[in-house]
Protein backbone atom coordinates (compact mmCIF):
# COMPACT_ATOMS: atom_id res chain seq x y z
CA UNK A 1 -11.05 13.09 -3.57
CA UNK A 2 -7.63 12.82 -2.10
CA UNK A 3 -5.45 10.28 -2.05
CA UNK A 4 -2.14 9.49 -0.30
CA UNK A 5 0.56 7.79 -2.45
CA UNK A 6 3.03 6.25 -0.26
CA UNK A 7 6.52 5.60 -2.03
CA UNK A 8 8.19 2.33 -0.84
CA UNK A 9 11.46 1.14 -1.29
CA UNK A 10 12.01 -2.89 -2.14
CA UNK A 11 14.99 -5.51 -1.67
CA UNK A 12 12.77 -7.42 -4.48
CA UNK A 13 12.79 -4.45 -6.72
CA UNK A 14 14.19 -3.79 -10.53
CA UNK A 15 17.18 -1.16 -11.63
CA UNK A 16 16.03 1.67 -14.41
CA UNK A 17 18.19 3.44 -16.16
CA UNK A 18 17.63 6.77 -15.41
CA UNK A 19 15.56 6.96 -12.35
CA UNK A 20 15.52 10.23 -11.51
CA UNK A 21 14.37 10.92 -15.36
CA UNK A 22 11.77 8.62 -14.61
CA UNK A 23 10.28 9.84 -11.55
CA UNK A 24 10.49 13.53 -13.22
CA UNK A 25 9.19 12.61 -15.80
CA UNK A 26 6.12 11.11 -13.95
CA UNK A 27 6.14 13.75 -11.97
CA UNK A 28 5.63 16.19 -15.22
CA UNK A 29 2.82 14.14 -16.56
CA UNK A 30 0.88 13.80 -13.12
CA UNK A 31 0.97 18.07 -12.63
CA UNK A 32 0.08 18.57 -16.18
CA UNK A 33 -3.23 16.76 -16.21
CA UNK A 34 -3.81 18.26 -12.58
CA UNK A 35 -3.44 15.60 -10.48
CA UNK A 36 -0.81 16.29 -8.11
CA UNK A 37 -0.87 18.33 -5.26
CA UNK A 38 2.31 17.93 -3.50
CA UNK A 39 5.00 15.26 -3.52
CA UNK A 40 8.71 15.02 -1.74
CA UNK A 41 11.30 12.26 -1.36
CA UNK A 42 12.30 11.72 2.05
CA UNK A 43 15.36 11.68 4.01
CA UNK A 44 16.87 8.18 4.84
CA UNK A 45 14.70 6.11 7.13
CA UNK A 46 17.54 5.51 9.71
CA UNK A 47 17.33 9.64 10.17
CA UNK A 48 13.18 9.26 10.99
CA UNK A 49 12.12 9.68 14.51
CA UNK A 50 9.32 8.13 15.98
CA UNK A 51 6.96 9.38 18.78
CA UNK A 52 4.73 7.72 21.03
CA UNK A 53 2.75 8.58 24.15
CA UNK A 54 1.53 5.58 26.30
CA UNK A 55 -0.34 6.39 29.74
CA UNK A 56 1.11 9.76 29.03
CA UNK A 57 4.60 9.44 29.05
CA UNK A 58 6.53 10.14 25.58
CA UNK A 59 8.54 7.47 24.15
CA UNK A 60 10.79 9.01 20.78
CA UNK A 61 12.93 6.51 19.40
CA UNK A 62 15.53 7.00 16.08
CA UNK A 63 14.07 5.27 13.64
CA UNK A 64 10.99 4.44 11.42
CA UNK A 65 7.53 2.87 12.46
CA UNK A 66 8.04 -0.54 11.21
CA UNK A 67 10.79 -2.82 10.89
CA UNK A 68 10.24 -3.61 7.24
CA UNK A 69 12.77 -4.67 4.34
CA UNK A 70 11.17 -1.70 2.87
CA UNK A 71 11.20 1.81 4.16
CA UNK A 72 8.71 5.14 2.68
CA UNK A 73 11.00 6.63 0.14
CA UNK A 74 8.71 9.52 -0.93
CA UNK A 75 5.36 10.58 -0.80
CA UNK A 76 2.58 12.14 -3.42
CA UNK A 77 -0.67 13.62 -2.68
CA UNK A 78 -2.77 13.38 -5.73
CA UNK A 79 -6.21 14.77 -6.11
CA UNK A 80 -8.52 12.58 -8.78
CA UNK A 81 -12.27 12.02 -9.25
CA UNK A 82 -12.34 8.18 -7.99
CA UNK A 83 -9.68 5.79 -7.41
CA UNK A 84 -9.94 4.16 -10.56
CA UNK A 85 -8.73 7.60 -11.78
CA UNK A 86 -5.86 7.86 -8.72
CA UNK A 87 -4.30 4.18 -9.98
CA UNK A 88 -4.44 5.23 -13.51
CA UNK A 89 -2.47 8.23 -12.70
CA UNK A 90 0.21 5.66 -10.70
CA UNK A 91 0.32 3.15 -12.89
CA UNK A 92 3.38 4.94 -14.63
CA UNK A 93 5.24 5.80 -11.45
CA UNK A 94 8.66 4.13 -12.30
CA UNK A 95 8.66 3.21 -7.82
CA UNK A 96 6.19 0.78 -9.15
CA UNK A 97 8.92 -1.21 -10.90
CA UNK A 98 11.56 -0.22 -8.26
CA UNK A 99 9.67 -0.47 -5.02
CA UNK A 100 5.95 -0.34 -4.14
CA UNK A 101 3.16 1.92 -4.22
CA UNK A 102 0.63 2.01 -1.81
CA UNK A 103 -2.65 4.72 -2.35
CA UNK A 104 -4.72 5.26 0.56
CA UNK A 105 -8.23 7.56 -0.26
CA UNK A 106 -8.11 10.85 1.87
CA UNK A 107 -11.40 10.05 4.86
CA UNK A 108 -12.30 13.68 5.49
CA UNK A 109 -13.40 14.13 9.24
CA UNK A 110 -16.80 15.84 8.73
């Protein structure tokens, strides 16, 4: 199965350390047991775009979706056998402590 891992950031969130140690070393652990497909931080939220098409005219604002205290830092696409096994393999995520995770199962179309 796939699953999306959505990396938020938080106003409520705690300071590590070394963060980027933390997230590389995640990231090291994740690959190695062969759960990780693909994973990228993101550029700022203020330099997002956002389209929509409403009685078919486009509407593209600067921007992201929502107007949240958080914004999607970073994203991971894990693939695991349930997702008992996907929130195992995010428990360690050091976002989890910093921000928020949110892990959405992959609903193939067929």
């Amino acid at each position: 199965m796939l699953f999306l891992l959505l990396v938020h950031s938080a106003p409520d969130g705690e300071e590590l350390d070394d963060p980027r140690g933390a997230t590389e070393a995640w990231v090291s652990d994740v690959e190695s047991a062969g759960a990780r497909i693909v994973g990228e931080r993101l550029v700022p939220s203020d330099e997002a775009m956002t389209l929509t098409i409403r009685g078919g005219e486009e509407f593209v604002v600067s921007g992201p979706a929502d107007g949240r205290d958080d914004t999607i830092v970073g994203f991971d696409v894990l693939e695991c056998a349930s997702l008992d096994e996907a929130l195992d393999a995010i428990m360690t995520h050091p976002m989890a402590v910093m921000g928020r995770l949110e892990i959405r199962a992959g609903m193939p179309f067929d």
